[in-house]
N, C-alpha and C. Protein backbone atom coordinates (compact mmCIF):
# COMPACT_ATOMS: atom_id res chain seq x y z
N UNK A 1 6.34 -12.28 -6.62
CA UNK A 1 5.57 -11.07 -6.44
C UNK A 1 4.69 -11.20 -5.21
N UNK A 2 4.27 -9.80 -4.28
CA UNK A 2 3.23 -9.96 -3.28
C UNK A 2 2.10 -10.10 -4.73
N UNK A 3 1.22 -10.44 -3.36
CA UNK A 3 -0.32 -10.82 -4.04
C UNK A 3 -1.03 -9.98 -2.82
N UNK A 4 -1.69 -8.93 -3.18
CA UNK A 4 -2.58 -7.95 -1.81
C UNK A 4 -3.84 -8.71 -1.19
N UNK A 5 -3.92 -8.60 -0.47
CA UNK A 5 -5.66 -9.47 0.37
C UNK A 5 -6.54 -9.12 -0.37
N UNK A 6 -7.74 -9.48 -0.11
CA UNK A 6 -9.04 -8.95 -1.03
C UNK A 6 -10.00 -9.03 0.39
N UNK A 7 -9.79 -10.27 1.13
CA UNK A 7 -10.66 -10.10 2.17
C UNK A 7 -10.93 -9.02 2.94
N UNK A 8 -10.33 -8.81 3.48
CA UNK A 8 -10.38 -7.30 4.44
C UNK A 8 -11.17 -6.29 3.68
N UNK A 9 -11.23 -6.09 2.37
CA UNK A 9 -12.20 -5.08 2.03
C UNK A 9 -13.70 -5.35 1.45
N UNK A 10 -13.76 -7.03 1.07
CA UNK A 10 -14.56 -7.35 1.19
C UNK A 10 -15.86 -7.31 1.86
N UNK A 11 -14.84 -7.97 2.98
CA UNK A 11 -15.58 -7.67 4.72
C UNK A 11 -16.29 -6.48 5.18
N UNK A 12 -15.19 -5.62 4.70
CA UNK A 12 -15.57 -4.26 4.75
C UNK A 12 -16.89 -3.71 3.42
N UNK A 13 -16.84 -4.05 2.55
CA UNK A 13 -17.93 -3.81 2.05
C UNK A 13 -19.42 -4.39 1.87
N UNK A 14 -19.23 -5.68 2.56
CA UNK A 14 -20.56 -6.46 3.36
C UNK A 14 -20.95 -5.76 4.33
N UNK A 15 -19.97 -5.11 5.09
CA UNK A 15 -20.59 -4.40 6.04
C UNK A 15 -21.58 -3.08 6.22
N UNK A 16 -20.75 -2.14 5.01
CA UNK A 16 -21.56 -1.35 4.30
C UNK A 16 -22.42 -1.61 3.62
N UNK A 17 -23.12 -2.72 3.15
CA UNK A 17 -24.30 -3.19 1.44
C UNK A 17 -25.40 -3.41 3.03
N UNK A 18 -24.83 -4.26 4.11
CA UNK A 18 -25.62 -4.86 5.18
C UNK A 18 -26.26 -3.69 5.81
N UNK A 19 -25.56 -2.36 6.02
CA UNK A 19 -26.14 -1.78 7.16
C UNK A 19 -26.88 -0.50 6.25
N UNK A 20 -26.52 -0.70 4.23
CA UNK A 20 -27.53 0.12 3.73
C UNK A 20 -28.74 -0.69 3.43
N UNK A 21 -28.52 -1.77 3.33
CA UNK A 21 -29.83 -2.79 3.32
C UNK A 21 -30.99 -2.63 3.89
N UNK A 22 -30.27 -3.03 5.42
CA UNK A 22 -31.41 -2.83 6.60
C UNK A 22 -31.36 -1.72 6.83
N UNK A 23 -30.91 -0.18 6.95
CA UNK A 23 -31.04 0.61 7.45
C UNK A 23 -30.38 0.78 9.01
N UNK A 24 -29.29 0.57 8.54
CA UNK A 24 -28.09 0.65 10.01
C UNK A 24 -27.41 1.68 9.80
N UNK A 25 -26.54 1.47 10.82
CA UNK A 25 -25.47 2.83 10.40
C UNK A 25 -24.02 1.95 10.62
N UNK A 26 -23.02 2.27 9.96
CA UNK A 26 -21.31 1.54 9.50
C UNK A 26 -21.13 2.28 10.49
N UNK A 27 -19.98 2.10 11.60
CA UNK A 27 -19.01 2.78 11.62
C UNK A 27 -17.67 2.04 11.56
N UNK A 28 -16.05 2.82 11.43
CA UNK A 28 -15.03 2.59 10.93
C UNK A 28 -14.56 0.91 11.75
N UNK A 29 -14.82 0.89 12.84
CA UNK A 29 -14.94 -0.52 13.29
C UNK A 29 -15.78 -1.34 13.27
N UNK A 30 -17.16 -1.11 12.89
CA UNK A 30 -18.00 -2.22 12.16
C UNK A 30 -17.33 -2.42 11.03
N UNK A 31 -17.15 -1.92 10.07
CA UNK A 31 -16.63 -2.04 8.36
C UNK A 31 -15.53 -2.76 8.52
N UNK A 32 -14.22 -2.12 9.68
CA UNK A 32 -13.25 -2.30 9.01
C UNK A 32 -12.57 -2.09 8.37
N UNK A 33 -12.79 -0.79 7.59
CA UNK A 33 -13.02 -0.08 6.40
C UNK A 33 -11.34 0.71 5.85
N UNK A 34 -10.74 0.35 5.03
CA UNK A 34 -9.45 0.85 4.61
C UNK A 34 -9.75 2.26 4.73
N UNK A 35 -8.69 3.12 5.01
CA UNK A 35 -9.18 4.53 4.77
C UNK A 35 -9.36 4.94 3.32
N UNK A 36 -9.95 6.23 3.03
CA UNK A 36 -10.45 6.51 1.76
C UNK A 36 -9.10 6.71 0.72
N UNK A 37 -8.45 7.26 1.37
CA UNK A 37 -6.66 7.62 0.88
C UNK A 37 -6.09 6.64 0.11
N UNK A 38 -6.82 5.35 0.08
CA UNK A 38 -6.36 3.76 -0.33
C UNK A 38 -7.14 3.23 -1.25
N UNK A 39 -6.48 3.99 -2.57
CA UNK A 39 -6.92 3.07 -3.86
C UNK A 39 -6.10 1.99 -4.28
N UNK A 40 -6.64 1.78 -5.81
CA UNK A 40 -5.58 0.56 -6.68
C UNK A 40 -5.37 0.91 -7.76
N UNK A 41 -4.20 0.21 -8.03
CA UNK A 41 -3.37 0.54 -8.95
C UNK A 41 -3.00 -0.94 -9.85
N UNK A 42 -3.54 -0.92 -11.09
CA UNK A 42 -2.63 -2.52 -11.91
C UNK A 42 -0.76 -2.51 -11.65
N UNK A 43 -0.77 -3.21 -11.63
CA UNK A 43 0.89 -3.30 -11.78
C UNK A 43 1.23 -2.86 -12.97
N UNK A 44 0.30 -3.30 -14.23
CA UNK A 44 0.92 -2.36 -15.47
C UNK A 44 0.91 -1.26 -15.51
N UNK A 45 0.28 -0.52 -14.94
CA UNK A 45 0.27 0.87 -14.67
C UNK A 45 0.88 1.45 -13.99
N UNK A 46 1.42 0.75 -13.07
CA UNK A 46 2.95 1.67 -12.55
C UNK A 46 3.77 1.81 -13.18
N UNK A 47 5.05 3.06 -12.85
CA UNK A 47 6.02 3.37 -14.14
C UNK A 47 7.29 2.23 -13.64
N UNK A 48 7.76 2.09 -14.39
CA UNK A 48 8.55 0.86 -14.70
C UNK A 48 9.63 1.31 -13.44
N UNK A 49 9.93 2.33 -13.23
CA UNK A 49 10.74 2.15 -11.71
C UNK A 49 10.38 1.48 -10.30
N UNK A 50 8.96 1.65 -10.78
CA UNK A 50 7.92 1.21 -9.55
C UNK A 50 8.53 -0.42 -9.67
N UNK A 51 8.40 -1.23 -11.20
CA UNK A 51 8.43 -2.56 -11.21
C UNK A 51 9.71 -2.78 -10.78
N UNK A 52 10.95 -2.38 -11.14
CA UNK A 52 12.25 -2.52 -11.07
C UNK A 52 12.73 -2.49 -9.20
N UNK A 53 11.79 -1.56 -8.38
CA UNK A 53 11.86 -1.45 -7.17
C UNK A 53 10.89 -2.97 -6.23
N UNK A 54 9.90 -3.24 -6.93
CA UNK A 54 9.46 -4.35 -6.65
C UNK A 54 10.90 -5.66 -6.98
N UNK A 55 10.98 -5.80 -7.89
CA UNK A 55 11.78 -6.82 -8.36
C UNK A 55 12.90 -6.80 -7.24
N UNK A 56 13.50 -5.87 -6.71
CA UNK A 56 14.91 -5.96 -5.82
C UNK A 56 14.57 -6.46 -4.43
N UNK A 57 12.81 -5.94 -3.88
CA UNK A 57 11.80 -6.28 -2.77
C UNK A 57 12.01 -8.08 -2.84
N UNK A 58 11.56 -8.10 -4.10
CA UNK A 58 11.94 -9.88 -4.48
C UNK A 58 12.81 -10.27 -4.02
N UNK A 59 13.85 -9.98 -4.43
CA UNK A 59 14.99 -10.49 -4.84
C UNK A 59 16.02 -10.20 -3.52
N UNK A 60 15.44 -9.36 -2.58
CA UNK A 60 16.22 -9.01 -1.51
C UNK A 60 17.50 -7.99 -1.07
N UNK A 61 17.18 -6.81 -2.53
CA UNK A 61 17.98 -6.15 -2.86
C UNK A 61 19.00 -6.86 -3.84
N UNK A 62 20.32 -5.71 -3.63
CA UNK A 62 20.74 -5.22 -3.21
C UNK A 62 19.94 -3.69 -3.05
N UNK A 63 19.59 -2.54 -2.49
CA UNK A 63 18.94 -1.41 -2.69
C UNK A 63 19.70 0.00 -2.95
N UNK A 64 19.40 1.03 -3.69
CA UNK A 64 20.08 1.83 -3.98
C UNK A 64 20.26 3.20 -2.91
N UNK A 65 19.07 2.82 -1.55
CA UNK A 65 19.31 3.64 -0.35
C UNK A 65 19.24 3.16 0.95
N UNK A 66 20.24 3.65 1.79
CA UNK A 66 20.16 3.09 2.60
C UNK A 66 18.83 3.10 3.41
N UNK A 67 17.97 3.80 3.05
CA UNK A 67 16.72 3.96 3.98
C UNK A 67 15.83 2.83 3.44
N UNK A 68 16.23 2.12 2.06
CA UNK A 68 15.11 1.31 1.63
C UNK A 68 15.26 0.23 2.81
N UNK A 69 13.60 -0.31 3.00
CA UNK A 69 13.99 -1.30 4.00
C UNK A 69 13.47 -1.64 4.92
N UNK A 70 13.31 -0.07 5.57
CA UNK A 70 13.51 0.69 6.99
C UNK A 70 11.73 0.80 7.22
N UNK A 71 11.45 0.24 8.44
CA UNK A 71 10.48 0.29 8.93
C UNK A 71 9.26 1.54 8.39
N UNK A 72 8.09 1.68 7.88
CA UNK A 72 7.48 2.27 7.86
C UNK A 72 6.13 2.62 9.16
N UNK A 73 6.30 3.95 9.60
CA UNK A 73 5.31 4.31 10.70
C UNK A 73 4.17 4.22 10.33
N UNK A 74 3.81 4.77 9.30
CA UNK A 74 2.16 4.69 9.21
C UNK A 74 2.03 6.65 9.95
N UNK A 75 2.59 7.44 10.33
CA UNK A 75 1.97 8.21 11.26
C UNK A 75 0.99 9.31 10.40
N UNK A 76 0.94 9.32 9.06
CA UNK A 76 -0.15 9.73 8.30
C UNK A 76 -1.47 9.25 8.83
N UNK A 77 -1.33 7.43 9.11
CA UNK A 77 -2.68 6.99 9.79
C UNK A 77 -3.22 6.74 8.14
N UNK A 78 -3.29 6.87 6.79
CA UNK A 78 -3.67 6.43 5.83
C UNK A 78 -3.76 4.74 5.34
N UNK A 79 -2.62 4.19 5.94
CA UNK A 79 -2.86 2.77 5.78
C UNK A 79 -3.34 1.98 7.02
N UNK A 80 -4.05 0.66 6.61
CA UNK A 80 -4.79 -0.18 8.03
C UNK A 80 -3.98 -0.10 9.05
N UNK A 81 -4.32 0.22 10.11
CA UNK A 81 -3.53 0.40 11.10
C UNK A 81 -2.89 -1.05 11.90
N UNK A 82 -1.81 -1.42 11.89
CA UNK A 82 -1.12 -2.50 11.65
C UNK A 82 0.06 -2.09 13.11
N UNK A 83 0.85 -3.15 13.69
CA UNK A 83 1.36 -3.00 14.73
C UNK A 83 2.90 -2.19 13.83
N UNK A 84 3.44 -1.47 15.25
CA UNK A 84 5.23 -0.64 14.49
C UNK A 84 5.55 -2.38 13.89
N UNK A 85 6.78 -1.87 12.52
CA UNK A 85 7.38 -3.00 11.88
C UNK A 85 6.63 -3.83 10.69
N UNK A 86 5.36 -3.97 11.20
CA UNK A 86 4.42 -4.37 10.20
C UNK A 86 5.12 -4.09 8.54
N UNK A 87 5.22 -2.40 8.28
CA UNK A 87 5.52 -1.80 7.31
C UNK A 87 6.75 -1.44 6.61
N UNK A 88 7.27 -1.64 5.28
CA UNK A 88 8.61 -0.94 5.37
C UNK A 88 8.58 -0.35 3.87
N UNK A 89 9.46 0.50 3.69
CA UNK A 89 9.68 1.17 2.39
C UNK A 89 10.38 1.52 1.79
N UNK A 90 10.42 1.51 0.47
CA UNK A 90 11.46 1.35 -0.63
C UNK A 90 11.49 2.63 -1.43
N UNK A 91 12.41 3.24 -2.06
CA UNK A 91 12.12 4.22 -2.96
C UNK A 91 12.23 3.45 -4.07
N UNK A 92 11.23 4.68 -4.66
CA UNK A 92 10.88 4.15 -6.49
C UNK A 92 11.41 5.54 -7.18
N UNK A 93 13.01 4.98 -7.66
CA UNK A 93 13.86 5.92 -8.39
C UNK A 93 12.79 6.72 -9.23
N UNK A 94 12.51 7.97 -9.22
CA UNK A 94 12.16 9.29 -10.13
C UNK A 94 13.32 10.07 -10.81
N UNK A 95 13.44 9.78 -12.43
CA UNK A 95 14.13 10.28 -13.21
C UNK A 95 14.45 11.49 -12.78
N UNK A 96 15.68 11.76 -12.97
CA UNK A 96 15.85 13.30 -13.22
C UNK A 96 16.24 14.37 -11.98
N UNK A 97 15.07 13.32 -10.82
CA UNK A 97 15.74 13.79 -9.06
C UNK A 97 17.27 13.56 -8.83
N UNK A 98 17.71 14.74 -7.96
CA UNK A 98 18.72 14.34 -7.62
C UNK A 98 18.55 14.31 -5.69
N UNK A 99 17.15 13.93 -5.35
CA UNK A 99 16.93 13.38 -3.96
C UNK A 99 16.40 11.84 -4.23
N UNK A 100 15.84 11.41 -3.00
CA UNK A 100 15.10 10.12 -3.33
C UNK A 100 13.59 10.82 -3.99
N UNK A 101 13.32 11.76 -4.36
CA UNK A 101 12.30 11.97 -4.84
C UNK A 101 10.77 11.45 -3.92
N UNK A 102 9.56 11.16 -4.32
CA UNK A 102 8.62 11.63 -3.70
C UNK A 102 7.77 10.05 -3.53
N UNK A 103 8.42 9.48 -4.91
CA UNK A 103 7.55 7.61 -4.77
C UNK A 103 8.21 7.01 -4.13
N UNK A 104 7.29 6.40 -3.35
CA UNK A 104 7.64 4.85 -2.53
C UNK A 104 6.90 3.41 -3.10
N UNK A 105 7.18 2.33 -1.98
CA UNK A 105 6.23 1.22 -2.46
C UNK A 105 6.68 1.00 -0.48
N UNK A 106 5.19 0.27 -0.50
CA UNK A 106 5.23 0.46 1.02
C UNK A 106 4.78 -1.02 1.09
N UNK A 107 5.65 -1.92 1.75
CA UNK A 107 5.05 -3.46 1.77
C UNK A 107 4.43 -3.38 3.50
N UNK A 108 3.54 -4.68 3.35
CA UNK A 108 3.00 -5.02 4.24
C UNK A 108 3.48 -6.61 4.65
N UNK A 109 3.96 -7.33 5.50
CA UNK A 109 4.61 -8.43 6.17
C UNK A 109 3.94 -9.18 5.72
N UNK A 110 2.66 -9.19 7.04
CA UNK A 110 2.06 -10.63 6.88
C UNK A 110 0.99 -10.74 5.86
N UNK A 111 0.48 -10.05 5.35
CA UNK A 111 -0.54 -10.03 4.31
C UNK A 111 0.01 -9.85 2.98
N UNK A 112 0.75 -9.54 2.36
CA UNK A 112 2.07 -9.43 2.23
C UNK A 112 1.72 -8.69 0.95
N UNK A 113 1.21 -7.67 1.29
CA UNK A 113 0.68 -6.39 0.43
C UNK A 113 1.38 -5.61 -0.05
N UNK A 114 1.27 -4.83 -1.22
CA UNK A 114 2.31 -3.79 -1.77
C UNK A 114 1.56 -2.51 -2.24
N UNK A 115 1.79 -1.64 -1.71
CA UNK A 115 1.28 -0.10 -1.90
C UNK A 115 2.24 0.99 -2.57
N UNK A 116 1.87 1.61 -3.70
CA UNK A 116 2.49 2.78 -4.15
C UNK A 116 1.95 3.79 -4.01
N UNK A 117 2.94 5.06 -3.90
CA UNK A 117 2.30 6.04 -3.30
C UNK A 117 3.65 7.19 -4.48
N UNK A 118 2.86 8.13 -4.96
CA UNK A 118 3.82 8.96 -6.14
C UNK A 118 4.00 10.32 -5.20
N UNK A 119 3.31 10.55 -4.06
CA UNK A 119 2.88 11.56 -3.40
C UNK A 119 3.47 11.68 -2.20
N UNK A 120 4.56 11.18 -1.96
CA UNK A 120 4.98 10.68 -0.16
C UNK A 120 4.27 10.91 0.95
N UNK A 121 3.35 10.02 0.51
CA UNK A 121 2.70 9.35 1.81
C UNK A 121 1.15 10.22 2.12
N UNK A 122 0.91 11.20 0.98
CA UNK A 122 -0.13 11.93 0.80
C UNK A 122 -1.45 11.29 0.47
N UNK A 123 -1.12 9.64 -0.46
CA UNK A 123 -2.16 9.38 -0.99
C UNK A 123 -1.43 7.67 -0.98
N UNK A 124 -2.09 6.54 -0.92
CA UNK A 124 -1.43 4.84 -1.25
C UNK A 124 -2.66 4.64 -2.85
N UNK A 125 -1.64 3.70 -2.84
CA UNK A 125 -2.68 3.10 -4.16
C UNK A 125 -1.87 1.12 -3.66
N UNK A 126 -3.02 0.32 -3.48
CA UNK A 126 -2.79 -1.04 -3.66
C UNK A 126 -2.64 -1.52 -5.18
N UNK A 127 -1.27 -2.05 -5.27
CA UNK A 127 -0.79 -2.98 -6.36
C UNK A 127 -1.94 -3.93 -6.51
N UNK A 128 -2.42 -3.97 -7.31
CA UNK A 128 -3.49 -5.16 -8.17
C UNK A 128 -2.64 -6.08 -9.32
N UNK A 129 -2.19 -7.15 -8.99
CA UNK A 129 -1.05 -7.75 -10.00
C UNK A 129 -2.08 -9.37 -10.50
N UNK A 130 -3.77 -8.88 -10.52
CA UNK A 130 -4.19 -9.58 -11.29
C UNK A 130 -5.06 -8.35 -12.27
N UNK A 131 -4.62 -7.87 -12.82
CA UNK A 131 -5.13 -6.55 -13.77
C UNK A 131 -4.01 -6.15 -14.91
């Protein structure tokens, strides 16, 4: 399984406690700051397609589209802004569609993060797989 960073928002929220402390002002490159669009999510709480789409991420496929895989842009601008390639994405089969439907899971390389999103690309939620 990925395991998501914790530092980076950490950082980011020292930065904010520091500059309400003293009476500073944050901005998005002092903090660091994930965009707001970027919550969390337990892994038990995703629907079991979500897990089944992780597991193949594992496992290296085989995948059920050809787009799983395939570089994610970021051009929403919702996730840390990370170099092209950084990102890639998988669909998370939705019963009953007869498209790829609307969930993804969006990994991150080197940090080696995993994001679901039920909304394509409207909203992320970080996998928490100690919850």
């Amino acid at each position: 399984m990925n395991f998501p960073p914790r530092a980076s928002r950490l950082g980011a929220a020292a930065a904010l406690l520091s500059a309400l402390l003293v009476g500073g002002t944050v901005s998005a490159t002092t903090a660091d700051a994930a965009p707001t669009a970027v919550g969390d999510i337990c892994y038990s709480d995703l629907p079991s397609q979500a897990h089944d789409t992780l597991d193949l991420i594992e496992q290296g496929g085989p995948f059920p589209f050809e787009q799983d895989g395939t570089v994610f842009q970021n051009r929403e601008g919702i996730l840390p802004s990370q170099s092209t390639g950084y990102y890639h994405e998988y669909t998370v089969i939705t019963p009953g569609s007869s498209t790829r439907g609307a969930r993804r899971i969006v990994t991150g390389e080197e940090n080696r993060e995993d994001y679901y999103t039920a909304d394509h690309y409207e909203s992320f939620d970080l996998v928490d797989y100690g919850c």
